[in-house]
N, C-alpha and C. Protein backbone atom coordinates (compact mmCIF):
# COMPACT_ATOMS: atom_id res chain seq x y z
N UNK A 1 44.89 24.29 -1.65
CA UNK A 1 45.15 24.05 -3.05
C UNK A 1 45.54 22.60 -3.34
N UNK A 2 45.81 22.26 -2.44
CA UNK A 2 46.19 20.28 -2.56
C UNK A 2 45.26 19.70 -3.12
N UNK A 3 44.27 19.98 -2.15
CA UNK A 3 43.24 19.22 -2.40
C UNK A 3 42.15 19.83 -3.55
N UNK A 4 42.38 20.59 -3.86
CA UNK A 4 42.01 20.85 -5.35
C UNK A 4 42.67 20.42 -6.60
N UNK A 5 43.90 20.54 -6.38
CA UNK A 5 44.61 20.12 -7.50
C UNK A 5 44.73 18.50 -7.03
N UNK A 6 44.88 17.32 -5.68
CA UNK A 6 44.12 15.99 -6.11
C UNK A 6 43.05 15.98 -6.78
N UNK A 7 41.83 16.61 -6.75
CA UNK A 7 40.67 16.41 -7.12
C UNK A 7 40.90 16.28 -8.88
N UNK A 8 41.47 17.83 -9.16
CA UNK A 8 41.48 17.99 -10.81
C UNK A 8 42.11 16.37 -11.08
N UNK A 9 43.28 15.81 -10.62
CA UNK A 9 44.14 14.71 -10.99
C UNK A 9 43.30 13.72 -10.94
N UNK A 10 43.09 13.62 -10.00
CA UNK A 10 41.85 12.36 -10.13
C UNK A 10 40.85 12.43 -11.14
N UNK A 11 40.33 13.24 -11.00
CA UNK A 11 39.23 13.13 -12.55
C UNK A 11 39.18 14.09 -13.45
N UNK A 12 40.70 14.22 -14.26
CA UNK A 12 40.97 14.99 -15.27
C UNK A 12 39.94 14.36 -16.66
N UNK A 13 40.08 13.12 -16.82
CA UNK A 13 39.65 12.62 -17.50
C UNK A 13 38.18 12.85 -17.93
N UNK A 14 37.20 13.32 -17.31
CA UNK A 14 35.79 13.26 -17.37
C UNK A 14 35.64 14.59 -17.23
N UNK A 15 36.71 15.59 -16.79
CA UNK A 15 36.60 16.96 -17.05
C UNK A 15 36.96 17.34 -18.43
N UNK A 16 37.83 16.77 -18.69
CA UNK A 16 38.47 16.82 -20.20
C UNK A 16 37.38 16.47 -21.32
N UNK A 17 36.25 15.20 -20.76
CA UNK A 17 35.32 14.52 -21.96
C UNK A 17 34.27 16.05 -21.97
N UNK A 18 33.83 16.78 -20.95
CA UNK A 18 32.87 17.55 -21.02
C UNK A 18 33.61 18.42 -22.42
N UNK A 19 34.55 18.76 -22.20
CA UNK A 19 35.21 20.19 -23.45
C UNK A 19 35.59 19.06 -24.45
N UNK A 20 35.52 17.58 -24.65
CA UNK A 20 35.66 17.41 -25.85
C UNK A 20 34.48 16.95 -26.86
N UNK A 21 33.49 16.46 -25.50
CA UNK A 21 32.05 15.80 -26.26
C UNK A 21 30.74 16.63 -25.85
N UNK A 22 31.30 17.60 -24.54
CA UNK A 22 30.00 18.38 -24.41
C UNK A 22 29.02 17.27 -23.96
N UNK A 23 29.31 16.41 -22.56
CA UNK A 23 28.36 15.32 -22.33
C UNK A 23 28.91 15.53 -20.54
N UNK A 24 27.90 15.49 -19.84
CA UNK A 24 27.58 15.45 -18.73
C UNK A 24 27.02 14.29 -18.04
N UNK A 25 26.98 14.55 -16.94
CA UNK A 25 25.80 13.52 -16.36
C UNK A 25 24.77 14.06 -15.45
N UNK A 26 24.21 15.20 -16.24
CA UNK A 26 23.09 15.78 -15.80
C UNK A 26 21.64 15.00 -15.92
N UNK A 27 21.72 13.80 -16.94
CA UNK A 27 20.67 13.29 -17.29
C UNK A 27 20.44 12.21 -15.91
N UNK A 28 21.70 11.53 -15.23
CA UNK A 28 22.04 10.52 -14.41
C UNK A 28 21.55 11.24 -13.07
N UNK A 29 22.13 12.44 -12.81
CA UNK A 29 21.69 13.19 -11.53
C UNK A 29 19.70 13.54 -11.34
N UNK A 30 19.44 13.87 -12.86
CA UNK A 30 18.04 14.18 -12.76
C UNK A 30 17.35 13.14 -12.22
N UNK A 31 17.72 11.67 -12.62
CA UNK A 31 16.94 10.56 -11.90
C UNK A 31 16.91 9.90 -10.84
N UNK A 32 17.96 10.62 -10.64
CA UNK A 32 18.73 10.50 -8.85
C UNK A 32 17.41 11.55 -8.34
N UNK A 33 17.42 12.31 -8.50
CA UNK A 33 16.21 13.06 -8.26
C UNK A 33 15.05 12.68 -8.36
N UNK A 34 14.62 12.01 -8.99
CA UNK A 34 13.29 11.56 -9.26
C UNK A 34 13.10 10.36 -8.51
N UNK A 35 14.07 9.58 -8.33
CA UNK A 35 14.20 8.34 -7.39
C UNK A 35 13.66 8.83 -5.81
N UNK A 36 15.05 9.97 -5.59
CA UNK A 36 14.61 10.38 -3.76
C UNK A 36 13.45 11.17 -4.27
N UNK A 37 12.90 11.77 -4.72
CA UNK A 37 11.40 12.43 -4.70
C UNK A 37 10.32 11.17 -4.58
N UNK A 38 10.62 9.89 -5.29
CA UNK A 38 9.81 8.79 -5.19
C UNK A 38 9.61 8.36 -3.81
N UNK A 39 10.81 8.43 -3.57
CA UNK A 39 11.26 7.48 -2.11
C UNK A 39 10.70 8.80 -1.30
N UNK A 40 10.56 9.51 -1.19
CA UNK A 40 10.55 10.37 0.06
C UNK A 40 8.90 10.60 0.05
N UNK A 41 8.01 10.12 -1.20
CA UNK A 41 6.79 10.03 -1.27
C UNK A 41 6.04 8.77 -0.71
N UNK A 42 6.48 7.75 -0.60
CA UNK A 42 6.84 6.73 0.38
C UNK A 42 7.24 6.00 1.15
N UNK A 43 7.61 7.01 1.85
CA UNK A 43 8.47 6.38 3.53
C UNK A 43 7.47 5.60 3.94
N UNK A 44 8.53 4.50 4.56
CA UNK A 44 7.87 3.02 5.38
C UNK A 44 6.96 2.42 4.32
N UNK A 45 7.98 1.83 3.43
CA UNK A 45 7.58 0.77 2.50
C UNK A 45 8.24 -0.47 2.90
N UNK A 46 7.16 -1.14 3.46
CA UNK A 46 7.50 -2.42 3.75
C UNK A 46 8.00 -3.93 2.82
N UNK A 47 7.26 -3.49 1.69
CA UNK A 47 7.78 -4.22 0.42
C UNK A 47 8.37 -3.59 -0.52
N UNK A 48 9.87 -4.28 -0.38
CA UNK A 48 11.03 -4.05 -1.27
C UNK A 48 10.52 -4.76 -2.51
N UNK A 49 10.20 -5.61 -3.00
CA UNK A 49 9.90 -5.71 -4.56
C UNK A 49 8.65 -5.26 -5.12
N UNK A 50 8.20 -4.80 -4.31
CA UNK A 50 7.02 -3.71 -4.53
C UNK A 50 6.70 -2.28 -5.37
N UNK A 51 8.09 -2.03 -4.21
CA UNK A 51 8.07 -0.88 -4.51
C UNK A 51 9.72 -0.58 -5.42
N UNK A 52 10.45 -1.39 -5.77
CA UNK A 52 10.99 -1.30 -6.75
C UNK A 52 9.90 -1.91 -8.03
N UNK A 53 9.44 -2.80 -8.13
CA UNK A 53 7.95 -2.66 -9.15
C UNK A 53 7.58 -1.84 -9.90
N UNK A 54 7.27 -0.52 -8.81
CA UNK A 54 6.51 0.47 -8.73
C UNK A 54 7.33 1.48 -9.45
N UNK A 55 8.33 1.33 -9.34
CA UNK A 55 9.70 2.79 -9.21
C UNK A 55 9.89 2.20 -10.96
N UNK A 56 9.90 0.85 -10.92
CA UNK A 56 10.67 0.85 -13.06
C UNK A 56 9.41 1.10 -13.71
N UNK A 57 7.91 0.47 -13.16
CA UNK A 57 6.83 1.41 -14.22
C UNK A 57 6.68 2.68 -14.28
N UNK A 58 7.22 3.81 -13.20
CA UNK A 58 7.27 5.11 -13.55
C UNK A 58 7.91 5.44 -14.30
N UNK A 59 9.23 4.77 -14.13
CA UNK A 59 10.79 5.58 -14.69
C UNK A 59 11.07 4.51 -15.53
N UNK A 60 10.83 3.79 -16.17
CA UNK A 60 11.81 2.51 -16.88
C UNK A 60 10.69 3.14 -18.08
């Protein structure tokens, strides 16, 4: 129970915004998703500005 009740203490604040604004960060996680689905569609990319390039014309 400690460590549940640190957890609540630590981020009461952003538990509290969900019941007052009804705002998540489900939209932030979905593109976290879409990022490793990118990335995992191209393992061994040798060019890093490439393939960030590549990643903001899909998603940007």
């Amino acid at each position: 129970f400690n460590t549940i009740s640190r957890t609540i203490q630590n981020n009461y604040e952003t538990i509290l915004n969900y019941f007052d604004n009804r705002s998540t960060n489900a939209s932030a996680e979905s593109f976290n998703a879409k990022i490793k689905a990118f990335r995992a569609q191209f393992r061994g990319v040798r060019n890093v500005k490439f393939f960030l390039f590549r990643l903001s014309k899909i998603y940007a």
